[in-house]
Protein backbone atom coordinates (compact mmCIF):
# COMPACT_ATOMS: atom_id res chain seq x y z
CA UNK A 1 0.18 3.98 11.35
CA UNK A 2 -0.55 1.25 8.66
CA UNK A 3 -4.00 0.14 8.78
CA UNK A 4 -4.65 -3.61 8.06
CA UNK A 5 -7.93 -5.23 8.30
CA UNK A 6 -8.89 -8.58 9.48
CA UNK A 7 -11.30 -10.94 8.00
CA UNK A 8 -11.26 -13.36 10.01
CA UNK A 9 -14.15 -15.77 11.81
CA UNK A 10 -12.08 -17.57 14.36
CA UNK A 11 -12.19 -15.29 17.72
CA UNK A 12 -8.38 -17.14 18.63
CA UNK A 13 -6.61 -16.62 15.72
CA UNK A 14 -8.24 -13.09 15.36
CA UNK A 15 -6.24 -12.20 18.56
CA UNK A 16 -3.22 -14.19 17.73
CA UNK A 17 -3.03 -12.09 14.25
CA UNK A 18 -4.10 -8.49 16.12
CA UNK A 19 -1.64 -8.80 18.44
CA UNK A 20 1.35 -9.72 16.24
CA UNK A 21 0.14 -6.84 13.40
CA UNK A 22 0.29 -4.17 16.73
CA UNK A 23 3.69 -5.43 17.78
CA UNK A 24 5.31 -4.94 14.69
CA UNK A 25 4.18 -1.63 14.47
CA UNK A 26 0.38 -1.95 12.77
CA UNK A 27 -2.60 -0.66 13.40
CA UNK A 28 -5.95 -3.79 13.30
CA UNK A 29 -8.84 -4.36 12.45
CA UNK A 30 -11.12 -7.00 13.03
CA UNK A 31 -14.64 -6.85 10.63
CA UNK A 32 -17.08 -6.96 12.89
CA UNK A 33 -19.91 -6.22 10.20
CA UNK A 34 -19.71 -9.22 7.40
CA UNK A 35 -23.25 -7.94 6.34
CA UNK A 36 -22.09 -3.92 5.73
CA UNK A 37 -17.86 -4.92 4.27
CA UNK A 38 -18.44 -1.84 1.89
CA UNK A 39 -19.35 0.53 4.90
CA UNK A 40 -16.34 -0.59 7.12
CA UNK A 41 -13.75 -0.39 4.17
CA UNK A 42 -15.04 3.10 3.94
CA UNK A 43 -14.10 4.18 7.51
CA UNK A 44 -11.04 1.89 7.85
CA UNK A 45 -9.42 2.67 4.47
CA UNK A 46 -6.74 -0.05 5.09
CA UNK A 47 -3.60 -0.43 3.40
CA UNK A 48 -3.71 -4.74 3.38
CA UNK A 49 -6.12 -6.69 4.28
CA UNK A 50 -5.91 -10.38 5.69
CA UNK A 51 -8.82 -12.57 4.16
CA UNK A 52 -9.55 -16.39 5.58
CA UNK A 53 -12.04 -18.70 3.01
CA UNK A 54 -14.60 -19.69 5.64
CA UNK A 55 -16.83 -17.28 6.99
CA UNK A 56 -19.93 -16.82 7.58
CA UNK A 57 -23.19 -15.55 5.57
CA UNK A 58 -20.67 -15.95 2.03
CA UNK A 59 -17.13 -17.17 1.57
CA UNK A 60 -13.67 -15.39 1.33
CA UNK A 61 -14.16 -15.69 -2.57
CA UNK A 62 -17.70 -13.40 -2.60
CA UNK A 63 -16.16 -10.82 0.02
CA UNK A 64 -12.84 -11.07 -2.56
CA UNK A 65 -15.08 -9.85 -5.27
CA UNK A 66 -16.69 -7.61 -3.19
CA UNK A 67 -13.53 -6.10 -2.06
CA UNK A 68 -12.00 -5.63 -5.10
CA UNK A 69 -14.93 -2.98 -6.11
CA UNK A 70 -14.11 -0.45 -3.41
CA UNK A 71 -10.33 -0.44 -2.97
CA UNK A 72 -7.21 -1.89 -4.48
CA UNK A 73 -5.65 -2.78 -1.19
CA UNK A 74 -3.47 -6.01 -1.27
CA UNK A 75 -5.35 -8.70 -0.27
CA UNK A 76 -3.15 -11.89 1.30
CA UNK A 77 -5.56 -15.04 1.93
CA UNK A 78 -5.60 -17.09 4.88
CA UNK A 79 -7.28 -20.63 4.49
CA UNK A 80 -7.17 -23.79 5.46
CA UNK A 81 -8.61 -24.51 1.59
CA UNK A 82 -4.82 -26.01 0.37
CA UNK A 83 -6.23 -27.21 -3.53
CA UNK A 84 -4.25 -26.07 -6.07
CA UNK A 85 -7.57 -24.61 -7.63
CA UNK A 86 -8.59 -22.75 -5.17
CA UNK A 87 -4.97 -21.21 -4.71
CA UNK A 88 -5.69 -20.02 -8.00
CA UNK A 89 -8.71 -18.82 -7.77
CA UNK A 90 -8.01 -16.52 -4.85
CA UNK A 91 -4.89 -15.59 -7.17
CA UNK A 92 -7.05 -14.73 -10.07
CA UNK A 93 -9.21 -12.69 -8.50
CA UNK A 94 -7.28 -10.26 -7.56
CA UNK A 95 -5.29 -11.25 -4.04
CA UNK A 96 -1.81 -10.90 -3.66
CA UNK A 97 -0.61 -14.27 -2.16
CA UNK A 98 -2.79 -17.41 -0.69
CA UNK A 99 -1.16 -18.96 2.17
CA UNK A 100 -2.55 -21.97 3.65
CA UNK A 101 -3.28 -22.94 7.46
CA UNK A 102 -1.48 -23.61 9.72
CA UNK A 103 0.84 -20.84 8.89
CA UNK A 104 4.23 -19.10 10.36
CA UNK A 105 3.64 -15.78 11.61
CA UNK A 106 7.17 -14.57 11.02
CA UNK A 107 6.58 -15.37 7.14
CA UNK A 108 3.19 -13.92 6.53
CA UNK A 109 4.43 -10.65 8.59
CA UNK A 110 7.87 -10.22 6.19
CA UNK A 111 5.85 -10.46 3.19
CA UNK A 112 3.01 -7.97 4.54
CA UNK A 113 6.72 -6.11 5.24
CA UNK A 114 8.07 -6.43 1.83
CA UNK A 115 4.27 -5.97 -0.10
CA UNK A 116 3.60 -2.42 1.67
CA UNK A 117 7.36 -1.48 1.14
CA UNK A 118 7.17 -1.65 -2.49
CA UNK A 119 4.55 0.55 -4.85
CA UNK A 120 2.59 -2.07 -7.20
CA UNK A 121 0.84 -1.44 -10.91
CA UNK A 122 -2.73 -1.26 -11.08
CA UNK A 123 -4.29 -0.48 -14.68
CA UNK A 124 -1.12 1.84 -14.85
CA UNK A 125 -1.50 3.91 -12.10
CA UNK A 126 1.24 2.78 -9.21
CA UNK A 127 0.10 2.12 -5.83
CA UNK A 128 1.40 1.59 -2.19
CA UNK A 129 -1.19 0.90 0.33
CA UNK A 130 -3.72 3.39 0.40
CA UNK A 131 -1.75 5.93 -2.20
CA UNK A 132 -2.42 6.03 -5.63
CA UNK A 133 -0.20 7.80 -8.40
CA UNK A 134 -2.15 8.68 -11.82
CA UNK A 135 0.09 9.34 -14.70
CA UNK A 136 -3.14 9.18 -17.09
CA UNK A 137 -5.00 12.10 -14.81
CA UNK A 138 -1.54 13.64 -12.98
CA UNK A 139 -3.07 12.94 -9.74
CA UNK A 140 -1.55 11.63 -6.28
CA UNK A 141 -4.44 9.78 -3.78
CA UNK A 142 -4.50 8.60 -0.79
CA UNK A 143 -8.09 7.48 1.13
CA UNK A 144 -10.51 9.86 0.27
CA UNK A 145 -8.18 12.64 -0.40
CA UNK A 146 -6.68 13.80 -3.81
CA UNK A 147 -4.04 16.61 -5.23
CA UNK A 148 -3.18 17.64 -9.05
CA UNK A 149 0.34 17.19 -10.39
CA UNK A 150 3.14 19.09 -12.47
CA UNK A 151 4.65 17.00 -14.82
CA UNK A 152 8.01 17.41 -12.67
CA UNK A 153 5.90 16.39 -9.42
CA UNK A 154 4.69 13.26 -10.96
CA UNK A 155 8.37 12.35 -12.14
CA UNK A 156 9.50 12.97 -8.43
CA UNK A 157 6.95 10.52 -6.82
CA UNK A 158 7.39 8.15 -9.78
CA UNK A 159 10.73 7.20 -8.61
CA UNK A 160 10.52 7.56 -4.96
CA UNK A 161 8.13 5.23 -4.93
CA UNK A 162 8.95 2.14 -6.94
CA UNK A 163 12.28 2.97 -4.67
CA UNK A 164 10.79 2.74 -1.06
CA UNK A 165 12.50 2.54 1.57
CA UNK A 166 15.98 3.34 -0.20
CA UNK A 167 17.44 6.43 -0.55
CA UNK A 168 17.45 8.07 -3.88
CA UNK A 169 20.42 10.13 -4.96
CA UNK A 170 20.00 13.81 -5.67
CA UNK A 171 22.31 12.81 -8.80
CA UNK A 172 19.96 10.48 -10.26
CA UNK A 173 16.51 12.47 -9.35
CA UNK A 174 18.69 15.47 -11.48
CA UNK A 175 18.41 13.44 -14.75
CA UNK A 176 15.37 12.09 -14.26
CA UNK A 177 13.83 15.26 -14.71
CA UNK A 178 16.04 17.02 -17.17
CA UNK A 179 18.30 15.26 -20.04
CA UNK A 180 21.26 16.95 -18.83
CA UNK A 181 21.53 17.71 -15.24
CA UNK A 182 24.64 19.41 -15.44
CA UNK A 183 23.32 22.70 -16.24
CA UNK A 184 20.43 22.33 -13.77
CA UNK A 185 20.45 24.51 -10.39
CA UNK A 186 20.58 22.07 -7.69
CA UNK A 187 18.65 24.44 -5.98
CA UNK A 188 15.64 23.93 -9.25
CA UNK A 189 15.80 20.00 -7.25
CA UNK A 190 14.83 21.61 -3.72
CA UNK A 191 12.14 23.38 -5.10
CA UNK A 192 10.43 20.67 -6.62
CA UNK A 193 10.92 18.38 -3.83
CA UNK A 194 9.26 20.94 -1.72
CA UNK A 195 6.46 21.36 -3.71
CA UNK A 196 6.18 17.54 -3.55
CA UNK A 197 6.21 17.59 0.06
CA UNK A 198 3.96 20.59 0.42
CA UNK A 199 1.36 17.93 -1.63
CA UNK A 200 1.98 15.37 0.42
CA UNK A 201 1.38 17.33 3.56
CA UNK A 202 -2.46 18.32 1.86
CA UNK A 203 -3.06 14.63 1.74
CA UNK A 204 -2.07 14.46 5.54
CA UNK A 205 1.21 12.50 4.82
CA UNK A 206 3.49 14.82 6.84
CA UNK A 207 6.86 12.36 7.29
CA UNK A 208 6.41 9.69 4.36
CA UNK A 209 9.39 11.95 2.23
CA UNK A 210 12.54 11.92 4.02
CA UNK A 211 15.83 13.56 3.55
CA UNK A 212 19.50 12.32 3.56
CA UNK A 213 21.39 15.83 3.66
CA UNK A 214 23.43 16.29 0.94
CA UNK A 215 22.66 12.52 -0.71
CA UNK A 216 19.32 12.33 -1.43
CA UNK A 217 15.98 11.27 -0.73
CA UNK A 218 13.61 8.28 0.43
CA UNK A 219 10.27 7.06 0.38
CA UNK A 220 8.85 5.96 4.10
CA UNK A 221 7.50 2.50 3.89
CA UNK A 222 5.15 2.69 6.61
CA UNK A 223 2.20 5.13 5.65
């Protein structure tokens, strides 16, 4: 289940937000603990988190900043703050999308939809949620949880993800990894996808990679 985290003063629209996140197949999370945000990104580890302006003890632009130093999770702002300056400002430091109260639930839920579907850039590492590719160290993440990569591996993941959701054809994950995939086993493919699945399974994602038989492959959307 995704995890997203609400930050969010207002006890009604707290349960208004919780309630359409867990229909559509979420798992949330209300901050309870404005004073300890470090400590309950820590044992949440969500994947998006929902951020209003006005809160108590500092404003949605500290806890922004704060954010930003423990986990590159997109970050959509709720607020009732409509300036174009202050639009900006969440923009600029580091959220994903502002969008001011009062709001439609069905359009902030198909862009949480289409932002976790879809792997994002980050100081050249690519990232979905919680998982983090490294080209620069070879590395997959996800939470607190990390595995090494072949070169091959990396290549694999690469595509999958800045493809979620849609399948990937064996065809085109052939030349990908070799110049010339006509004189490449398409057995050599199997192998490295199940290496790439037997790292995914160490990180604890045990269904993210699926398989179209005798097409290709996909990247889950939900993790």
């Amino acid at each position: 289940m995704t995890n997203i985290l609400i930050i969010e003063d207002n006890e009604q629209l707290q349960k208004y937000l919780s309630e359409y996140m867990q229909a559509y197949g979420y798992t949330s999370h209300i901050l309870g603990d404005y004073n300890n945000l470090p400590a309950e990104l820590e044992k949440i580890a969500p994947e998006l988190i929902l951020l209003d302006i006005n809160l108590p003890v500092f404003d949605g632009f500290y806890f922004l900043k704060l954010i930003r130093k423990h986990t590159q999770a997109p970050i959509i702002i709720l607020s009732a703050r409509s300036d174009e300056a202050e639009q900006i400002r969440g923009i600029e430091g580091g959220a994903y999308d502002y969008i001011t109260k009062p709001f439609s639930i069905g359009v902030l839920i198909a862009k949480i939809n289409a932002l976790l579907a879809r792997g994002r850039t980050i100081d050249g590492d690519l990232h979905m949620g919680n998982l983090r590719l490294s080209k620069n160290a070879m590395t997959l993440s996800h939470s607190d949880k990390t595995v090494d990569l072949s070169k091959n591996e990396y290549k694999i993941l690469a595509l999958l993800l800045t493809r979620t959701g849609e399948i990937v054809p064996r065809e085109e994950i052939l030349e990908a990894l070799w110049d010339d995939a006509n004189f490449v086993d398409d057995n050599t493919l199997t192998v490295n996808i199940s290496r790439v699945k037997k790292k995914l399974n160490e990180l604890g994602l045990m269904d993210i990679l699926l398989t179209k038989r005798g097409v290709g492959y996909a990247f889950n959307a939900v993790i």
